[in-house]
Protein backbone atom coordinates (compact mmCIF):
# COMPACT_ATOMS: atom_id res chain seq x y z
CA UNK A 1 62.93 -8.83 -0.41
CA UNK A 2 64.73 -5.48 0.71
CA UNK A 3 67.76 -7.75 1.13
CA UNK A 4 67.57 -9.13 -2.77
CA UNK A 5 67.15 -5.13 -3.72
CA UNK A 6 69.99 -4.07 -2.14
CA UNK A 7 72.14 -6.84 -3.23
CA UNK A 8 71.25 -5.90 -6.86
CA UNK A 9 72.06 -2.55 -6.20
CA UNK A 10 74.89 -2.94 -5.26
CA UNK A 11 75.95 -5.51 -8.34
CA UNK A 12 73.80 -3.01 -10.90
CA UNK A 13 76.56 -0.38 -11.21
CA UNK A 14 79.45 -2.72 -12.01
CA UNK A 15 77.02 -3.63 -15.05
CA UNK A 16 76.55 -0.28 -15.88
CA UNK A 17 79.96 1.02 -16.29
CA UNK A 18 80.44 -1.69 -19.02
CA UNK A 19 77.79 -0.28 -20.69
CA UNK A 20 78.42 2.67 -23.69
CA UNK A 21 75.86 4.92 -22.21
CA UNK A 22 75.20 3.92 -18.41
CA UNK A 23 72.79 6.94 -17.73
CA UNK A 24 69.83 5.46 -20.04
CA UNK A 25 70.21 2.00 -18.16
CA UNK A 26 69.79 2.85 -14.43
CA UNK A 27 65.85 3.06 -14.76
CA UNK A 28 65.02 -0.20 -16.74
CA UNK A 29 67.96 -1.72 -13.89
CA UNK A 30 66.20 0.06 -11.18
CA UNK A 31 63.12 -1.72 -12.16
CA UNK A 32 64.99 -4.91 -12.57
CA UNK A 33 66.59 -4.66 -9.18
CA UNK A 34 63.08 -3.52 -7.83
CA UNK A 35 60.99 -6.55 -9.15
CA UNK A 36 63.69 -9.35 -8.13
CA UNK A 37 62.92 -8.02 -4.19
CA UNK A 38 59.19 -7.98 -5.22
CA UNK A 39 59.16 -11.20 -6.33
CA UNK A 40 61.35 -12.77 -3.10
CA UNK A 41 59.36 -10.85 -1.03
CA UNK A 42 55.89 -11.68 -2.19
CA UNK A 43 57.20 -15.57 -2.68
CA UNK A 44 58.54 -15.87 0.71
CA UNK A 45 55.63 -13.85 2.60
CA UNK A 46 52.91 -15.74 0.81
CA UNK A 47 54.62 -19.30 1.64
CA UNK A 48 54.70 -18.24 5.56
CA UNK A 49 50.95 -16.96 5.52
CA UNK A 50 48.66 -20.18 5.02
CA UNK A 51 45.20 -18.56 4.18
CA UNK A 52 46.01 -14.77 3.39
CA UNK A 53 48.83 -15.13 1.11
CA UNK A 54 47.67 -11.96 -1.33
CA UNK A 55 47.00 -9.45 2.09
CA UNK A 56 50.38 -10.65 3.46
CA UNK A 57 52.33 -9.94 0.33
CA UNK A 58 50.46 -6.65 0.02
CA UNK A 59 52.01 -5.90 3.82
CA UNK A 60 55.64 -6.91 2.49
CA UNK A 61 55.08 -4.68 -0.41
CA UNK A 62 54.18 -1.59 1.55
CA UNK A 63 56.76 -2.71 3.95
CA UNK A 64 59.11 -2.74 0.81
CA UNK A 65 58.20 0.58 0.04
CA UNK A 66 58.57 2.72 2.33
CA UNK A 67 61.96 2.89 2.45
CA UNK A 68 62.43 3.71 -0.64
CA UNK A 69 59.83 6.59 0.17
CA UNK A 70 62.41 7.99 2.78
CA UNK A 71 65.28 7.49 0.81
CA UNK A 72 63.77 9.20 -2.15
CA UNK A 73 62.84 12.64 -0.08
CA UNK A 74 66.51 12.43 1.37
CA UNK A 75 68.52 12.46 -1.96
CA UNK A 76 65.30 14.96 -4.12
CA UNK A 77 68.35 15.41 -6.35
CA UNK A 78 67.84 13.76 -9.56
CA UNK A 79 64.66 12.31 -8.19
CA UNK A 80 61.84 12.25 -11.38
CA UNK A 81 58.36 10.99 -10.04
CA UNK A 82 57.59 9.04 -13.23
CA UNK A 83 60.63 6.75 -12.54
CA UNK A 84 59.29 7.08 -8.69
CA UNK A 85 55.67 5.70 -9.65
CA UNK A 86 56.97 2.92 -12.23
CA UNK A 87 59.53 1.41 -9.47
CA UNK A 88 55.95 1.54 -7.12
CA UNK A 89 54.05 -0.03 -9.46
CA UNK A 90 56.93 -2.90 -10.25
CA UNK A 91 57.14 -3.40 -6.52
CA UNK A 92 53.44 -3.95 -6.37
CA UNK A 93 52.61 -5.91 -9.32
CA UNK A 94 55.73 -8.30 -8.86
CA UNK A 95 55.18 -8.75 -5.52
CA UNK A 96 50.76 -9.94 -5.70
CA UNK A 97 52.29 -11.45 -8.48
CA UNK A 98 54.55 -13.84 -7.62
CA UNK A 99 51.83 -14.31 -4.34
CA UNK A 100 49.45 -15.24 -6.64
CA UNK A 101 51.46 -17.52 -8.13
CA UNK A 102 52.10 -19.55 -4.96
CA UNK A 103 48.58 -18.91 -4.38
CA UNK A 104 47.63 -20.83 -7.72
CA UNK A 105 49.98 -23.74 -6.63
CA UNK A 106 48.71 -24.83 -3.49
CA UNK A 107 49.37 -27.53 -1.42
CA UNK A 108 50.89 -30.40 -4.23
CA UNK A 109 53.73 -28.27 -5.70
CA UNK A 110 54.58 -30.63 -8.45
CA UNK A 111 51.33 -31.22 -10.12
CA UNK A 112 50.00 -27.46 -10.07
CA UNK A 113 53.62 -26.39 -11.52
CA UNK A 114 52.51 -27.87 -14.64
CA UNK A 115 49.20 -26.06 -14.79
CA UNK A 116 51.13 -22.39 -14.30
């Protein structure tokens, strides 16, 4: 998950710069960046966990997170805690939901992929 996020981090700025006004995109690509890692993370913690696949990708969540709690007391420059609390909440929810998700398909992959 922290892997995917800093990959797209990396790759987000060369987006933004062919952008007209790169300063109003780095939140929404923030979030983007964010919810990709949430949604690796929560996918590959809840396939490894047979049995507690929501409280395992609750663990890679906070996991997730608090680097990016460090990092953001670091740099305080430019740091807004709206922005702060809507990358937490994108971690979160992507990451139960994509937990949930393998939750819902269970053991015959194939057949429950139709019912999602």
């Amino acid at each position: 998950g922290l892997a995917v996020i800093l990959i797209s981090a990396l790759i987000s700025p060369l987006i933004l710069l062919k952008s007209q006004n790169p300063d109003s995109l780095v939140l929404p690509m923030a979030l983007i960046c964010v919810a990709a890692g949430g949604v690796v993370g929560g996918t590959l913690s809840a396939r490894a966990s047979k049995g507690s696949e929501l409280v395992s990708a609750l663990i890679t969540a906070l996991i997730m997170f608090v680097p990016m709690i460090i990092i953001s007391f670091l740099y305080k420059k430019g740091f807004s805690a709206l922005g702060f609390v809507l990358v937490a909440v994108t971690l979160f929810a992507a990451t139960i939901l994509s937990a949930f998700g393998i939750l819902r398909m269970g053991n015959n992959k194939k057949r429950n992929m139709m019912n999602l």
